[in-house]
C-alpha atoms as a PDB file:
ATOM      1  CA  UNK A   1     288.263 -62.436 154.223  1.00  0.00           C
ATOM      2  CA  UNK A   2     285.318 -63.257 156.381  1.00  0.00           C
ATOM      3  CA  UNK A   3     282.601 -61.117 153.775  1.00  0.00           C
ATOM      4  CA  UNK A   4     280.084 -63.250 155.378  1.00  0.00           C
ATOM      5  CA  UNK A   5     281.003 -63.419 158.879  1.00  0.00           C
ATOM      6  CA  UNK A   6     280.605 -59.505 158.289  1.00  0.00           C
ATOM      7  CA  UNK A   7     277.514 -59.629 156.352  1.00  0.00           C
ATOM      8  CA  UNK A   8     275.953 -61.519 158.883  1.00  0.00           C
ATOM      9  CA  UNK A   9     277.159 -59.220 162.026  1.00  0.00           C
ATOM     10  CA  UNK A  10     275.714 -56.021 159.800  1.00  0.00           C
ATOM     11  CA  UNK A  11     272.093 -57.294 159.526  1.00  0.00           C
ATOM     12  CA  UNK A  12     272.189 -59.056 163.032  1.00  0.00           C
ATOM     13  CA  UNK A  13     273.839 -55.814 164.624  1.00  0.00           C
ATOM     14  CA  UNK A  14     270.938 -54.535 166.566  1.00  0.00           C
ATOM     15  CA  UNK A  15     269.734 -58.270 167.999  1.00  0.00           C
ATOM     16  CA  UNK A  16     273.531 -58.780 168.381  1.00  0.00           C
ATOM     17  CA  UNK A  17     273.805 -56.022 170.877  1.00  0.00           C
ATOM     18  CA  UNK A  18     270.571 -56.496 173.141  1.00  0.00           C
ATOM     19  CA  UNK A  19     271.498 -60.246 173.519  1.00  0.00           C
ATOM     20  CA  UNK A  20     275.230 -59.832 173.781  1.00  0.00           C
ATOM     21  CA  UNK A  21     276.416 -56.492 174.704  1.00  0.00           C
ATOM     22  CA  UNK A  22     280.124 -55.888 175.905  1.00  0.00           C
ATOM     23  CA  UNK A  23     280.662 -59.948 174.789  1.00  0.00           C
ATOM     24  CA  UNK A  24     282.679 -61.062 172.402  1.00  0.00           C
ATOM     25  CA  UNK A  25     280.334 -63.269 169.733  1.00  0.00           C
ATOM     26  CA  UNK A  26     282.564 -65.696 167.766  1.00  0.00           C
ATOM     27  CA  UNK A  27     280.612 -66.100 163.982  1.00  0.00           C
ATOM     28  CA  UNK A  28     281.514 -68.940 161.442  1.00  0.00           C
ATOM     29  CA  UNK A  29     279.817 -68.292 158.136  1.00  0.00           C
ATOM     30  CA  UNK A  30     275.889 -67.273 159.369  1.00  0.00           C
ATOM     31  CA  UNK A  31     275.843 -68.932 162.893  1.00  0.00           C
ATOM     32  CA  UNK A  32     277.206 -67.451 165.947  1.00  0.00           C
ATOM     33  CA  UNK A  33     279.377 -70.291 167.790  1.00  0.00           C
ATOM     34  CA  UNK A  34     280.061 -69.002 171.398  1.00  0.00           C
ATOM     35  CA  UNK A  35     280.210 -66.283 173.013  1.00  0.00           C
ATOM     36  CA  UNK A  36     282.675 -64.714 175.222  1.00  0.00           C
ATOM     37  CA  UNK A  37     284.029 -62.051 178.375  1.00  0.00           C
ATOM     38  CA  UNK A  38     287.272 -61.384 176.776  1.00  0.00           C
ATOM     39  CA  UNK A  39     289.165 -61.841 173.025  1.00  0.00           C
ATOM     40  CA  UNK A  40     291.815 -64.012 174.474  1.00  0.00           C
ATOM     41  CA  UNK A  41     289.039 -65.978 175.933  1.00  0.00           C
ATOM     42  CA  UNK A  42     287.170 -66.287 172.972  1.00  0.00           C
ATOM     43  CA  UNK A  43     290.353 -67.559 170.458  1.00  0.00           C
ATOM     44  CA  UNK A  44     292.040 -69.565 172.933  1.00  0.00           C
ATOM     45  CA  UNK A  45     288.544 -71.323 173.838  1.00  0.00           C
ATOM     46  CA  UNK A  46     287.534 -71.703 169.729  1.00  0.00           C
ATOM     47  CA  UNK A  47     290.614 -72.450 168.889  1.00  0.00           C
ATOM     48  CA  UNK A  48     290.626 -76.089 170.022  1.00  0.00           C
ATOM     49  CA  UNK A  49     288.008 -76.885 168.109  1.00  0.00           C
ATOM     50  CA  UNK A  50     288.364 -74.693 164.893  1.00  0.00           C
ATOM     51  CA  UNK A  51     291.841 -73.926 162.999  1.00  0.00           C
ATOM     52  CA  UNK A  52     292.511 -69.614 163.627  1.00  0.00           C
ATOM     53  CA  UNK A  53     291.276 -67.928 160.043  1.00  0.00           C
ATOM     54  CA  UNK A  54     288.577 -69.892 160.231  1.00  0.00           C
ATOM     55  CA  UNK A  55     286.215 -67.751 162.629  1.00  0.00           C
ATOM     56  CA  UNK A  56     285.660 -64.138 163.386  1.00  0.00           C
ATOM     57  CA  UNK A  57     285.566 -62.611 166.587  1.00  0.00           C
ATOM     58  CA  UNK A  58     283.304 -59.646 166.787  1.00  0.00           C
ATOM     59  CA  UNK A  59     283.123 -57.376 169.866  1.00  0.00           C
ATOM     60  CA  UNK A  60     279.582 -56.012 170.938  1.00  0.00           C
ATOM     61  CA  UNK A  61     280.338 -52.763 171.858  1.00  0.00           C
ATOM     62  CA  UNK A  62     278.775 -50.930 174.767  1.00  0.00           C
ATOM     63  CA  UNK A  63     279.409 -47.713 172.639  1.00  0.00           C
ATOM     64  CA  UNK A  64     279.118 -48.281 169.009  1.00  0.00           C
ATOM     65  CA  UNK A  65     282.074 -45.523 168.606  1.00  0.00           C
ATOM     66  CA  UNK A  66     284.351 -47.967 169.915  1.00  0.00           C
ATOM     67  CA  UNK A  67     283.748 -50.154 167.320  1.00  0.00           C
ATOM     68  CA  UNK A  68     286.192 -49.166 164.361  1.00  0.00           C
ATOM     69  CA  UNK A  69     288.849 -48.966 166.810  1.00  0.00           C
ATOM     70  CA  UNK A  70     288.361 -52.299 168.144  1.00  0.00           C
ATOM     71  CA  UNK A  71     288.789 -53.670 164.857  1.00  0.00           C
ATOM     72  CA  UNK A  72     291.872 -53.027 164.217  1.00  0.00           C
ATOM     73  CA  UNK A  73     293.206 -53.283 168.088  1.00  0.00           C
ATOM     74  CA  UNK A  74     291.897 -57.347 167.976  1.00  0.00           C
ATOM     75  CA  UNK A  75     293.478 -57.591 164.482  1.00  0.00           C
ATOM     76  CA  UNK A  76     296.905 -56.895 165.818  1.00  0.00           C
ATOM     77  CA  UNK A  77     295.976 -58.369 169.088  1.00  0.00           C
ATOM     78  CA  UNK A  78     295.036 -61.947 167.685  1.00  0.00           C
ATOM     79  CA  UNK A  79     297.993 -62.177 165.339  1.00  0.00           C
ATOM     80  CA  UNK A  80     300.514 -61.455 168.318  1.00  0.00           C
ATOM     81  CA  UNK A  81     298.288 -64.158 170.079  1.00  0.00           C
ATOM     82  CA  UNK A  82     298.343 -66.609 168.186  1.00  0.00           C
ATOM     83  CA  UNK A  83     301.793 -66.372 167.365  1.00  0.00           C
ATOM     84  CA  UNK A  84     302.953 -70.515 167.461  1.00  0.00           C
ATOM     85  CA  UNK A  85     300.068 -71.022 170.238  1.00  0.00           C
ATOM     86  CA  UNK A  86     297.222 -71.656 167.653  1.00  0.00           C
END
């Protein structure tokens, strides 16, 4: 699920983070659709327009350390989210 919504973030990482650093980017396939303050922000906000599953929402970390463990934080925190809201 979402190979190249990852792909994409991986060779964009670097021009990811000097545009967009501490945001939350929301990518669909190769394009990044909005971007974000907060992960609540960014599902509620894409979610009326896309179905949830259907876009990735990556944080740009200020610390790229923080990355792997924001992974899996927003992957239990946007299931519990969009539990019957989405």
């Amino acid at each position: 699920m979402f190979e190249v919504e990852n792909q994409f973030y991986q060779a964009n990482r670097e021009t990811l983070r000097e545009k967009y650093l501490g945001k939350r980017v929301v990518i669909v396939k190769d394009k990044v659709l909005g971007i974000y303050d907060s992960d609540a922000e960014a599902i509620k906000e894409t979610s009326k327009t896309m179905k949830p599953g259907t876009f990735c929402v990556k944080y740009i970390p200020v610390n790229p350390a923080e990355e792997h463990h924001r992974l899996l934080s927003f992957l239990f925190n946007s299931y519990d989210y969009c539990q019957g809201k989405c």
